[in-house]
Protein backbone atom coordinates (compact mmCIF):
# COMPACT_ATOMS: atom_id res chain seq x y z
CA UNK A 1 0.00 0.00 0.00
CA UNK A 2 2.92 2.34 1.00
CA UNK A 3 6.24 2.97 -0.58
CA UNK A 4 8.30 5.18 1.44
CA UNK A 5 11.29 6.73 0.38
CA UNK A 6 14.87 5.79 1.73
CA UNK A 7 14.81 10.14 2.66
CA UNK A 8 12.38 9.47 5.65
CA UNK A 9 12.03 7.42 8.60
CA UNK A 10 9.53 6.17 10.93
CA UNK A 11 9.33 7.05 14.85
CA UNK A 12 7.13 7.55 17.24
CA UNK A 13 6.91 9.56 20.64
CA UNK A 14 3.96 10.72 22.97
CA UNK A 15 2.68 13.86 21.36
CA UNK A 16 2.50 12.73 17.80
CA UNK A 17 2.47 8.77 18.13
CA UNK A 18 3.73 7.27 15.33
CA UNK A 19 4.73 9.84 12.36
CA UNK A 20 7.78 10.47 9.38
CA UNK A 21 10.94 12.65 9.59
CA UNK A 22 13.52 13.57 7.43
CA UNK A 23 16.37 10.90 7.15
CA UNK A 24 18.37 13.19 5.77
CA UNK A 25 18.85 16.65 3.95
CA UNK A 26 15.98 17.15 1.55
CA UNK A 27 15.72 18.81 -1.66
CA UNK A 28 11.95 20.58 -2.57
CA UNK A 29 10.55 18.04 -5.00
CA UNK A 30 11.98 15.18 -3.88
CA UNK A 31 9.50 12.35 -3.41
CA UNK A 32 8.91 11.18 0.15
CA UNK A 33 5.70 8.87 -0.12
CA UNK A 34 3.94 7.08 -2.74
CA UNK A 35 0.62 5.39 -1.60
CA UNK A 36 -2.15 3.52 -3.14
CA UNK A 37 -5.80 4.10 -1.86
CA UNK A 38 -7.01 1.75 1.09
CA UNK A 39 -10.33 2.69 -0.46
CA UNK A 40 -12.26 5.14 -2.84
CA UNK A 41 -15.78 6.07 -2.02
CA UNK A 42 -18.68 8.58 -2.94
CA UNK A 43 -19.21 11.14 -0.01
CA UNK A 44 -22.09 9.42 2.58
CA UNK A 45 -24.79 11.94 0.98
CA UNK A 46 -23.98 10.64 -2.64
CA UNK A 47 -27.72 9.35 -4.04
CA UNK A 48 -26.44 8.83 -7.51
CA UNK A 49 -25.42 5.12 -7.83
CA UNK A 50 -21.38 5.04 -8.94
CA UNK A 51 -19.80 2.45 -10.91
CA UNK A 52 -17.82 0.17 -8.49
CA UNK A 53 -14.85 -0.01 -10.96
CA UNK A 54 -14.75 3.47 -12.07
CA UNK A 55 -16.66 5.54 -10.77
CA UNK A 56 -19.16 6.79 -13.40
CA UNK A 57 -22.73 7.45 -12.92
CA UNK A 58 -24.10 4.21 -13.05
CA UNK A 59 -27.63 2.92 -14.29
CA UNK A 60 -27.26 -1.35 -14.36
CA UNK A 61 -26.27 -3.42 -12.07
CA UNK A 62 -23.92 -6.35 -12.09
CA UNK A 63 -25.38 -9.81 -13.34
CA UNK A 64 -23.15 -12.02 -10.98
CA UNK A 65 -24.01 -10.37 -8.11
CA UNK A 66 -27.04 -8.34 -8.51
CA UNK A 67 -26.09 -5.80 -5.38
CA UNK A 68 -23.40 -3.52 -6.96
CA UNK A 69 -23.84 -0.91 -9.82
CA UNK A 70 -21.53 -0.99 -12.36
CA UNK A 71 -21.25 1.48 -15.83
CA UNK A 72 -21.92 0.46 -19.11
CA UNK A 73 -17.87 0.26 -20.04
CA UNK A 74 -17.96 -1.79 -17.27
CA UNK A 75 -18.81 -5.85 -16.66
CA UNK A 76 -16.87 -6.57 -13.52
CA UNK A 77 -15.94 -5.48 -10.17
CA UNK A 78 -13.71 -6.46 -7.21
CA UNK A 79 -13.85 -10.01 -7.09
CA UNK A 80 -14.36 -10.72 -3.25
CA UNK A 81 -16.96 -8.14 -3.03
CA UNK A 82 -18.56 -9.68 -6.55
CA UNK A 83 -18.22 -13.64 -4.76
CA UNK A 84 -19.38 -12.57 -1.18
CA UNK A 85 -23.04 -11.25 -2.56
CA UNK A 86 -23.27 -14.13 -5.18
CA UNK A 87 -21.99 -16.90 -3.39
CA UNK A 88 -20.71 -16.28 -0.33
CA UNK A 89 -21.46 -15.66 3.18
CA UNK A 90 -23.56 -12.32 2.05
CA UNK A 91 -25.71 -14.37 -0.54
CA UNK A 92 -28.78 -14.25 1.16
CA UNK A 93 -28.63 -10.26 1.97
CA UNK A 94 -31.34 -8.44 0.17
CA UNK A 95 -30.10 -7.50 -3.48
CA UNK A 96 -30.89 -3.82 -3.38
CA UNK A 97 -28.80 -2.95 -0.09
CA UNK A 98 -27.02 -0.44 -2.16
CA UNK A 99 -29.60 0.80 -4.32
CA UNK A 100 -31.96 2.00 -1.17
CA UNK A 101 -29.00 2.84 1.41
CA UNK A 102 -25.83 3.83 -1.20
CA UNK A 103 -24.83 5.92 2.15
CA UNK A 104 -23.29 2.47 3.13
CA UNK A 105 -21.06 2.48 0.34
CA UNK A 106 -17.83 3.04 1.73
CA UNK A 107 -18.41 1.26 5.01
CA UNK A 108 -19.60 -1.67 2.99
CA UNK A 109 -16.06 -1.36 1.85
CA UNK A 110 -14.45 -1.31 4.51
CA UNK A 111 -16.02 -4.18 6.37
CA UNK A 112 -15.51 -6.54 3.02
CA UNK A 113 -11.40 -5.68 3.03
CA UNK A 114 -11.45 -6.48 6.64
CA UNK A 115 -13.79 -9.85 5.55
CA UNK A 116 -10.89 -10.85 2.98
CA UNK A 117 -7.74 -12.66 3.94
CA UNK A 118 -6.02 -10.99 1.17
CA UNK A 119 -6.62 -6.98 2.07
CA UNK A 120 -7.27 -7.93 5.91
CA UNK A 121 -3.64 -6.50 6.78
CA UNK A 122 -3.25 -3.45 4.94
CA UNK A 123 -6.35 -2.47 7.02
CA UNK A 124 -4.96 -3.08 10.37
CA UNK A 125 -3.06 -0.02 10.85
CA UNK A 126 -6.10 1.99 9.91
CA UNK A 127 -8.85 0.18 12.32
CA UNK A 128 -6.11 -0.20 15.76
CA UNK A 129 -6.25 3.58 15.79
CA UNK A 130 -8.01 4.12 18.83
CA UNK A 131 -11.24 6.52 18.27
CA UNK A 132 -12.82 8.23 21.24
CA UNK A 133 -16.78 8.26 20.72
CA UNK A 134 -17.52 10.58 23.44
CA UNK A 135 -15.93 13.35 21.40
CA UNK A 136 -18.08 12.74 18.34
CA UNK A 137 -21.72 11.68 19.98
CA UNK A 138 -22.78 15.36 21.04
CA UNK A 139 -20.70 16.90 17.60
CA UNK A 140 -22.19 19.02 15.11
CA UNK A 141 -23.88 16.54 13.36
CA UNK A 142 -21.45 13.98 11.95
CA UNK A 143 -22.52 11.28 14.87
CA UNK A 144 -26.25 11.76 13.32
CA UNK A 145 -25.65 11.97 9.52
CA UNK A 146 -23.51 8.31 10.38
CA UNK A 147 -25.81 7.28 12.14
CA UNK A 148 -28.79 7.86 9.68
CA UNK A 149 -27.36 7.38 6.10
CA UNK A 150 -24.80 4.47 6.80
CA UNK A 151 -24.65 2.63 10.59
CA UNK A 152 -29.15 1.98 10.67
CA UNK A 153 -29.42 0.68 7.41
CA UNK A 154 -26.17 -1.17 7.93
CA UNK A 155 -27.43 -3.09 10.60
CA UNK A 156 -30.94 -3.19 9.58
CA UNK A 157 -29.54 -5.36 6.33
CA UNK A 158 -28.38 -7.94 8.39
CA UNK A 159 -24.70 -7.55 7.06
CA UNK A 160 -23.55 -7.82 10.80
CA UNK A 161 -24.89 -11.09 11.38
CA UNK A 162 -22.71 -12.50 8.40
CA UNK A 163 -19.76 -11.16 9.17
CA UNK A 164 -19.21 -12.43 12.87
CA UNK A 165 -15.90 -12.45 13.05
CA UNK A 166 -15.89 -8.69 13.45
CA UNK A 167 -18.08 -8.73 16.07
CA UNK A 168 -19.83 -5.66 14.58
CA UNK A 169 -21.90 -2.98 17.28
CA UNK A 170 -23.13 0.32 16.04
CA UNK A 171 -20.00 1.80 18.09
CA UNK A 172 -17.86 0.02 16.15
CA UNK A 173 -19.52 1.02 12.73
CA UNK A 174 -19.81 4.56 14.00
CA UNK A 175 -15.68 3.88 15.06
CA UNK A 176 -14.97 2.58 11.34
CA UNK A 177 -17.08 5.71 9.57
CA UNK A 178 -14.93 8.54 11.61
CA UNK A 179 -11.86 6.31 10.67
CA UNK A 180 -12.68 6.75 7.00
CA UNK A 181 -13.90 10.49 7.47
CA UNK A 182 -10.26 11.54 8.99
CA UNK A 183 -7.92 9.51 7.30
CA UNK A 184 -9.63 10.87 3.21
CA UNK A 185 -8.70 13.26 0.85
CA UNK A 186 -10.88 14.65 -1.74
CA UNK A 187 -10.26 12.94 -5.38
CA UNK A 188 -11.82 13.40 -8.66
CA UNK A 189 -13.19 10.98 -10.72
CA UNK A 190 -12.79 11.29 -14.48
CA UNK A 191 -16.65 13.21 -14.43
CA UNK A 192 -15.23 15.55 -12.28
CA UNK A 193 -17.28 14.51 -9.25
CA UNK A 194 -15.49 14.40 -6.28
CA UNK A 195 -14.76 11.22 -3.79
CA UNK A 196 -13.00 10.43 -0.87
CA UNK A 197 -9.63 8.28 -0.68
CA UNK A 198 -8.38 6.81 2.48
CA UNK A 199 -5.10 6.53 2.50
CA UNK A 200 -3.81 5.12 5.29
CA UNK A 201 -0.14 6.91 5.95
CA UNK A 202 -0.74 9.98 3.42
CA UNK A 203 -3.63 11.32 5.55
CA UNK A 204 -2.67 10.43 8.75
CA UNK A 205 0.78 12.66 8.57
CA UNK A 206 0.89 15.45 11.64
CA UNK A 207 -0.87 18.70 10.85
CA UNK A 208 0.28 22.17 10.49
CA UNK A 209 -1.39 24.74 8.75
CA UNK A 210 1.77 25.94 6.72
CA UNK A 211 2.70 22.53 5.22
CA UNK A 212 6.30 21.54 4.37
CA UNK A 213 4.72 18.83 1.73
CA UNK A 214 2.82 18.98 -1.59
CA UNK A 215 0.25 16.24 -1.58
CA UNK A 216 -0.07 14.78 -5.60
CA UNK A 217 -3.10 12.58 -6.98
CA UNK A 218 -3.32 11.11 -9.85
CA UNK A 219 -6.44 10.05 -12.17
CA UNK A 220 -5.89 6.40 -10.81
CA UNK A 221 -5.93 7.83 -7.04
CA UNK A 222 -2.50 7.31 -6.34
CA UNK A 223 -0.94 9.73 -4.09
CA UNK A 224 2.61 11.25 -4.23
CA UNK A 225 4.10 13.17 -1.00
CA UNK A 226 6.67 15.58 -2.03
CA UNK A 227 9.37 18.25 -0.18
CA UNK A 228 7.63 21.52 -0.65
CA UNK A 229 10.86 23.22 1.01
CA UNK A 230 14.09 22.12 2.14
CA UNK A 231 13.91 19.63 4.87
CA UNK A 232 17.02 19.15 7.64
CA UNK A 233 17.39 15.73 8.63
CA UNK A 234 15.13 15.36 11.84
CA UNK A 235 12.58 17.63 10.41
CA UNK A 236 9.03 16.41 11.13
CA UNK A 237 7.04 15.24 7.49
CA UNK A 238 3.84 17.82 7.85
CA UNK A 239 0.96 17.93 5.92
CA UNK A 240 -2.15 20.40 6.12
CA UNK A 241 -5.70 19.11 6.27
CA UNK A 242 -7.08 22.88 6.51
CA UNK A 243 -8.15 25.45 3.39
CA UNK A 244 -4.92 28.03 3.18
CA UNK A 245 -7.25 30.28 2.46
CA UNK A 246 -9.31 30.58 5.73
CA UNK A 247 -8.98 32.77 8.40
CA UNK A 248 -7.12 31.11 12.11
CA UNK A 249 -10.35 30.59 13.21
CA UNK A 250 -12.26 29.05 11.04
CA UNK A 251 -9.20 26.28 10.24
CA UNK A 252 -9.32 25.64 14.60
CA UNK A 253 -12.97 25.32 13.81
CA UNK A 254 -12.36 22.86 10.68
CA UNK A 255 -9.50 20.85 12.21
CA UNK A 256 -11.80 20.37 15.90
CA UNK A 257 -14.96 19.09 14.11
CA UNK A 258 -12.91 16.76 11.72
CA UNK A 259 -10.11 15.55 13.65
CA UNK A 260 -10.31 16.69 17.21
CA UNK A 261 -7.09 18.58 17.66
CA UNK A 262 -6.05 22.12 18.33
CA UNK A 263 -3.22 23.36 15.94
CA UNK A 264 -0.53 25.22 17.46
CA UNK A 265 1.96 25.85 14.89
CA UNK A 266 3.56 28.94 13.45
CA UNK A 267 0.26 30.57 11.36
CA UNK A 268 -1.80 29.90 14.42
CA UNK A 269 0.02 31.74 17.21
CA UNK A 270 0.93 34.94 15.32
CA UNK A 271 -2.11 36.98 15.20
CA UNK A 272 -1.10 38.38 11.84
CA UNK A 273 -1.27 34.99 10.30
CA UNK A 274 2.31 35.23 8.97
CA UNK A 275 2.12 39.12 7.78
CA UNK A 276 -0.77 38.36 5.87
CA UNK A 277 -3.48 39.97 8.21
CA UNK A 278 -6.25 36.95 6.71
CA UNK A 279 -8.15 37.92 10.00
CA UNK A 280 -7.48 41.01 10.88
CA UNK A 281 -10.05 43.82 11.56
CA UNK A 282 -10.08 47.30 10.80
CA UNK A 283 -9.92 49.88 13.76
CA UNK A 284 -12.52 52.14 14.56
CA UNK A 285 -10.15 54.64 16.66
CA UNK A 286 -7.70 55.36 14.05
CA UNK A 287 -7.52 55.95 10.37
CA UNK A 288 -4.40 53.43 9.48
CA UNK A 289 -4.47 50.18 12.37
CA UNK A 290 -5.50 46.97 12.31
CA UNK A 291 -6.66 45.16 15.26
CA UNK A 292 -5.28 41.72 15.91
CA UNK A 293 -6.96 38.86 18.67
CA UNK A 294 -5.37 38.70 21.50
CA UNK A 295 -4.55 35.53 23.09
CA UNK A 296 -5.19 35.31 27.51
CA UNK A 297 -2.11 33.59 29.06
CA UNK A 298 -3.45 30.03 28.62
CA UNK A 299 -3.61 30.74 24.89
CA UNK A 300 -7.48 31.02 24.19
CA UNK A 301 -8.96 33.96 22.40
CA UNK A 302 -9.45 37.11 23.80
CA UNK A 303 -10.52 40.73 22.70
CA UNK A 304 -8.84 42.05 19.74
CA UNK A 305 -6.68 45.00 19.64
CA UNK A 306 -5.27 47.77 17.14
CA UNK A 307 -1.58 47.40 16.57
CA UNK A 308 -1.05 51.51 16.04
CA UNK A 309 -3.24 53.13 18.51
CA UNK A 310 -3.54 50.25 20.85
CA UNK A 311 -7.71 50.57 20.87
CA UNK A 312 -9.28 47.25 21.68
CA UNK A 313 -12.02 45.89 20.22
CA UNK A 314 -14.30 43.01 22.05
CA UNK A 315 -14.65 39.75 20.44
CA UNK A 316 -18.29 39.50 20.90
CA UNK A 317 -18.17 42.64 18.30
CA UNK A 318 -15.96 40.70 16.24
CA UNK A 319 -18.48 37.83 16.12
CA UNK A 320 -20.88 39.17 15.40
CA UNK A 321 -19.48 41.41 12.09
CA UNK A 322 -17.90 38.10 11.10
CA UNK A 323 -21.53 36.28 11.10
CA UNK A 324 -22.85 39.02 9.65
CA UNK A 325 -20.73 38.81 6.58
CA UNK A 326 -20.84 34.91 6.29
CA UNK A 327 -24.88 34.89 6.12
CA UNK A 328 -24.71 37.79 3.67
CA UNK A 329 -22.25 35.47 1.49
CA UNK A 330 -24.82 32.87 1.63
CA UNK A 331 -27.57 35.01 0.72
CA UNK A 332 -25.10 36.08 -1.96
CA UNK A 333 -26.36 32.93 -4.00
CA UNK A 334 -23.73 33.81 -6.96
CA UNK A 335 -24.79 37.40 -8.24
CA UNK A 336 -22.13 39.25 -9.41
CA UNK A 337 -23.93 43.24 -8.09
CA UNK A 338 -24.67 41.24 -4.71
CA UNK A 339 -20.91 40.33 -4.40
CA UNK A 340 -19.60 43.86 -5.83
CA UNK A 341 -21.70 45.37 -2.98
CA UNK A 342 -20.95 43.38 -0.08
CA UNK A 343 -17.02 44.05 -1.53
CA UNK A 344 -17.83 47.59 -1.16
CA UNK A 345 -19.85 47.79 2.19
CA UNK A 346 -17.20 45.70 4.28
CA UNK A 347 -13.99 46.86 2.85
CA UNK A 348 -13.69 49.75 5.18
CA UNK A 349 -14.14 47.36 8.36
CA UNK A 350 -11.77 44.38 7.01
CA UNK A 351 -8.06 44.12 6.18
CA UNK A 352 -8.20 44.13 2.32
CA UNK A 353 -6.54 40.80 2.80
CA UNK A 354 -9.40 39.60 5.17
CA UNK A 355 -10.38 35.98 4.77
CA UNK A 356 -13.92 36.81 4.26
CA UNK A 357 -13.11 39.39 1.42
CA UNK A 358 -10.80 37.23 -0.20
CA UNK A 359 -13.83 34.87 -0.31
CA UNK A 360 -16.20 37.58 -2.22
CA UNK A 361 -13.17 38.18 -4.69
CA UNK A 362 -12.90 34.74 -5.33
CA UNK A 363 -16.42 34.43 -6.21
CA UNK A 364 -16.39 37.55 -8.40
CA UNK A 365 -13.62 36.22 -10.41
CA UNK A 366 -15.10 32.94 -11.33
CA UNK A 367 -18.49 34.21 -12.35
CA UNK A 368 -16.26 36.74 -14.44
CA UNK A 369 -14.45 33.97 -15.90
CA UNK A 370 -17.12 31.55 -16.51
CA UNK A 371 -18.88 34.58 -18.16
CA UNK A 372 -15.86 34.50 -20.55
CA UNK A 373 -15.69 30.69 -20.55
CA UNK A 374 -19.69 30.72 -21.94
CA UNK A 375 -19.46 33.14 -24.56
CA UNK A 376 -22.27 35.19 -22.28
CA UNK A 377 -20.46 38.47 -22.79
CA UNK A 378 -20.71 38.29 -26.90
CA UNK A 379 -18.75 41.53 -27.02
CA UNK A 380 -16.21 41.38 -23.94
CA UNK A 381 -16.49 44.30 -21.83
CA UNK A 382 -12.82 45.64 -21.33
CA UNK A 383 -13.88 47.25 -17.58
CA UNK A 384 -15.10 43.91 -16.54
CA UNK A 385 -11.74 41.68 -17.72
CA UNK A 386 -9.96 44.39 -15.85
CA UNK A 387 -12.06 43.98 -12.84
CA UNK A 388 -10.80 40.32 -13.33
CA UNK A 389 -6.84 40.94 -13.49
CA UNK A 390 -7.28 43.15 -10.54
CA UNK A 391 -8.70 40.71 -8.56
CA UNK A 392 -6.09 37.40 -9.03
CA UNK A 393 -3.78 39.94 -8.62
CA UNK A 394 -5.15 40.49 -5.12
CA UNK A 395 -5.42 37.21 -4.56
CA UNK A 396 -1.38 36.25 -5.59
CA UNK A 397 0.28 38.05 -2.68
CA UNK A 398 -1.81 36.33 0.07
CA UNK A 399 -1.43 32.60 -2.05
CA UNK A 400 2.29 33.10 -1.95
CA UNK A 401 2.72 33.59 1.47
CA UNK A 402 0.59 31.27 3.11
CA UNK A 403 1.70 27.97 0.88
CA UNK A 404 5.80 28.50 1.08
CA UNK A 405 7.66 26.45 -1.48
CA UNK A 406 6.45 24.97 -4.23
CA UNK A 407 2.60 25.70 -3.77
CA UNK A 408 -0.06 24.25 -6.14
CA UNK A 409 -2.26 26.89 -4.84
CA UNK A 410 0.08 29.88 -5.79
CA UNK A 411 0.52 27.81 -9.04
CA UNK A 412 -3.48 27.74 -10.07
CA UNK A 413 -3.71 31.67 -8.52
CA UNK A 414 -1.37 32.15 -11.61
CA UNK A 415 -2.73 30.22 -14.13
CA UNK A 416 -5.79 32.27 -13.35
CA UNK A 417 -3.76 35.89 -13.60
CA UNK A 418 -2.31 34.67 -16.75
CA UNK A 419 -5.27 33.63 -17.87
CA UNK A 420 -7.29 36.93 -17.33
CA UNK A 421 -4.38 38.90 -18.33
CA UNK A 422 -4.39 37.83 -21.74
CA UNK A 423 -7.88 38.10 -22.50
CA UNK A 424 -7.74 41.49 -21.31
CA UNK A 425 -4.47 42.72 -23.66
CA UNK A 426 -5.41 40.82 -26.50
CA UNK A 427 -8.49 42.49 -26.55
CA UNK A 428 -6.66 46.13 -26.03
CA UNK A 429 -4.33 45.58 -28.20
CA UNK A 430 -7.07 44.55 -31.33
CA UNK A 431 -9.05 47.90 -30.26
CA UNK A 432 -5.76 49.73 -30.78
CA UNK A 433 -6.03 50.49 -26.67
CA UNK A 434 -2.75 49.58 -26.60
CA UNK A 435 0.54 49.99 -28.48
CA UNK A 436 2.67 47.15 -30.30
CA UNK A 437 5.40 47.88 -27.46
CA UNK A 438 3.11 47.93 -24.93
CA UNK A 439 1.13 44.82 -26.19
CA UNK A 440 5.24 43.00 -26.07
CA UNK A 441 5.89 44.04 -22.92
CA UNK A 442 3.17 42.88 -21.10
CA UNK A 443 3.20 39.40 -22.87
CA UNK A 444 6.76 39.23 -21.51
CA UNK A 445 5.19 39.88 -18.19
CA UNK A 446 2.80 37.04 -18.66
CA UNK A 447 5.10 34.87 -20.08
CA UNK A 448 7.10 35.48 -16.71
CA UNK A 449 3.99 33.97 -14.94
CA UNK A 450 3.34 31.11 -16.80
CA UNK A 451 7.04 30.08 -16.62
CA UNK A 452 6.62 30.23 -13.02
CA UNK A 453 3.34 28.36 -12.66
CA UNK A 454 4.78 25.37 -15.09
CA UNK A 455 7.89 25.80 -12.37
CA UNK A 456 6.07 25.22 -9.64
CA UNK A 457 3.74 22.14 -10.70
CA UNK A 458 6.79 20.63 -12.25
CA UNK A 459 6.65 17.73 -9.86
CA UNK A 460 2.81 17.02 -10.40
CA UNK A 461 2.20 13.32 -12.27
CA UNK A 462 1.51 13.68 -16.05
CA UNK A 463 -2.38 11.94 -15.33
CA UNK A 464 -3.29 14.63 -12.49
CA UNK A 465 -5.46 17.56 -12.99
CA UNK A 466 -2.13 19.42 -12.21
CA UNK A 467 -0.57 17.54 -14.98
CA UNK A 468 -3.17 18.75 -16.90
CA UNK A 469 -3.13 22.06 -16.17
CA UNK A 470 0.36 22.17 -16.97
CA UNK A 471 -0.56 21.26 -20.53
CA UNK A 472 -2.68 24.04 -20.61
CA UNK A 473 -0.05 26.59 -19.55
CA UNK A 474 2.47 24.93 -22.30
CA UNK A 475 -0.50 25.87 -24.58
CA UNK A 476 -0.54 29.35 -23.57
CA UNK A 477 3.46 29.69 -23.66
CA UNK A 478 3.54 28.68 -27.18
CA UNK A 479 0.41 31.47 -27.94
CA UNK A 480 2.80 34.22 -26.06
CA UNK A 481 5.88 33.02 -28.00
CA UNK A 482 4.28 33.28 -31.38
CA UNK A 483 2.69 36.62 -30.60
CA UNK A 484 6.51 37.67 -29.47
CA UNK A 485 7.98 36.35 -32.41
CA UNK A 486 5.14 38.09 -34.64
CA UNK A 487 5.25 41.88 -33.21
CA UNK A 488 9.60 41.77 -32.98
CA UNK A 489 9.73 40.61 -28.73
């Protein structure tokens, strides 16, 4: 299942329990895992049937078996899952389990690799990780959606009393669904719908919120761990299981409901989130500060304050403003005027790099660009591609410094500049907007971004969407070249 490279090693100690450091000096790109998937599975909420082999939407389902759906490129599955519904010890289980309960999906999974002799080991390191249920039966919801879409119908199907071995309780299904919910990654399938993959090592890696790995999946699943900076031999292997792109908060809020751990690392206990003020608020005393949270002397979260005039501002205030803003981004529902006015009403109480703002810019951008990708805007409105450059451009700084190293996120925030930037002078430059030297020398500039964004995904496998996207870039290169080599650059 694993292939590690001869860079790392294995140890263990109380804090982390068992986890990877640097053997040795380490170069940035320099492969340090290679995994296969444990498992690949539709989300629990998934009510479209998938093909078992690949993944597509699915509308028959196999003739051997008659319980799992396959695709019509398909005629065969897993072969212990196929022989346990058609002849095995799960022969007699009703034939539509999946089709009425496809929640079960990737428990069903699960339980069959543990069945067979053949997969029962590479599941072992995954199911002796201790889970603690009293942490997850009074959660947010998790306990309940398990509870309703996969463990009830599980043991309603009479599944558990085939598979005695496993002496199977609805703690231990509930045990085996969190196992699978904090040890996945999101994948793709080739429709673009999105999965989870368990990996067993890859996802189990300490977090910390600015990463010293580049996580790599490829159209199979497979994942590649690579060096994202320069590792010292001793260093500890990190990976981040949090968006970059949210504010300290919100990731303590992610990482507490989906793995039950407070991060303490470098982002997290400097209150201007590595110079990039992502959470900072604007101060109400003075004309040019920024208030910062405070943190009590047992490191919780106190009142904010401004970091020129020294004002304070209480985080019930802050709390409130940030709720404000999050249901207004809901009731946004993807209209561009909505977006441009809640830019322009919260701008003067946010840093401009505020978490929340970055989100509305975001948004803004890709209805621009989807606008462009559609052919809606039949004669494209200069202002408006503008508009777009500005905003990846806003976007770029905060990318950069929040992903060190060789970032794919910095990578696709320039594939997205480049993108927009080309549209835009193109279009200048055939409405004689712009000058044949000025045309040049900003396709120079964008060639200077699109060498860097093929730099940086470089290390991505040919069959990944970053492969891909690579392709694409080449594909623009070659447009900037011939344009250079057309107007004398």
């Amino acid at each position: 299942m694993q292939d590690f490279g001869e860079n790392i090693q294995q140890v263990h100690n109380d804090q982390l329990g068992r986890h990877l450091v640097a053997g040795m000096n380490i170069e940035p790109g320099d492969t340090l895992l290679e995994e296969r998937p444990l498992l690949v599975t539709p989300h629990w909420e998934c009510g479209q049937l998938k093909c078992a082999q690949c993944f597509q939407e699915s509308y028959v389902i196999c003739r051997r078996c008659q319980v799992y759906p396959l695709c019509m490129d398909c005629s065969q599955h897993d072969d212990f899952e196929c022989s346990f519904f058609a002849s095995g010890a799960g022969k007699g289980i009703c034939k539509d389990i999946l089709v009425k309960n496809y929640g079960i999906c990737g428990l069903l999974k699960l339980l069959l690799l543990l069945e067979d002799p053949a997969t029962r080991p590479d599941c072992e390191t995954l199911v002796e990780r201790p889970v603690n249920l009293d942490d997850y039966r009074d959660g947010d919801g998790m306990w309940q959606e398990h509870e309703e879409q996969v463990v009830r119908p599980l043991m309603a199907s009479g599944l558990l009393e085939v598979l005695p071995g496993q002496q199977l309780t609805s703690d231990v299904l509930h045990a085996h669904c969190i196992r699978i919910d904090s040890n996945a990654f999101e994948v793709t399938a080739r429709d673009g719908d999105t999965l989870k993959g368990v990996f067993v090592c890859g996802a189990s890696l300490p977090h910390n919120c600015v990463p010293n790995t580049v996580v790599a999946l490829d159209e199979q699943f497979n994942m590649k761990l690579y060096a994202a900076v320069p590792l010292q031999t001793g260093d500890i292997i990190y990976n981040s299981y949090t968006n970059p792109l949210m504010g300290t908060s919100q990731r303590q809020h992610q990482l507490r409901l989906s793995r039950r751990l407070d991060c303490s690392c470098s982002r997290c206990l400097d209150p201007t989130e590595m110079g990039t003020h992502m959470s900072s608020m604007k101060c109400r005393e003075c004309s040019q500060g920024y208030a910062v949270c405070e943190m009590d002397s047992e490191g919780r979260p106190g009142d904010w304050r401004c970091l020129e005039c020294q004002a304070t501002m209480s985080a019930a205030s802050v709390h409130e403003l940030l709720a404000e803003v999050g249901g207004a981004l809901v009731e946004a529902r993807g209209e561009l005027p909505v977006y441009e006015s809640l830019l322009t009403q919260y701008k003067s109480m946010l840093h401009p790099n505020h978490f929340l703002l970055l989100d509305i810019k975001q948004n803004i951008a890709s209805i621009l660009r989807a606008a462009a990708l559609m052919n809606s805007m039949e004669q494209p409105c200069k202002k408006l591609l503008a508009r777009r450059v500005e905003l990846c451009s806003d976007l770029l700084p905060v990318c950069r410094a929040v992903v060190p190293g060789i970032s794919k996120l910095y990578a696709i925030g320039l594939f997205e500049y480049l993108l927009a930037l080309i549209e835009l002078v193109e279009l200048q430059f055939a409405e004689s907007d712009m000058t044949k030297k000025e045309y040049v020398a900003q396709l120079r500039t964008a060639r200077v971004v699109g060498k860097e964004a093929m730099d940086l995904l470089r290390f991505e496998p040919e069959n990944s969407a970053e492969g891909y996207l690579s392709d694409r870039i080449s594909m623009e290169l070659e447009r900037i070249d011939s344009d250079l080599n057309k107007y004398g650059g």
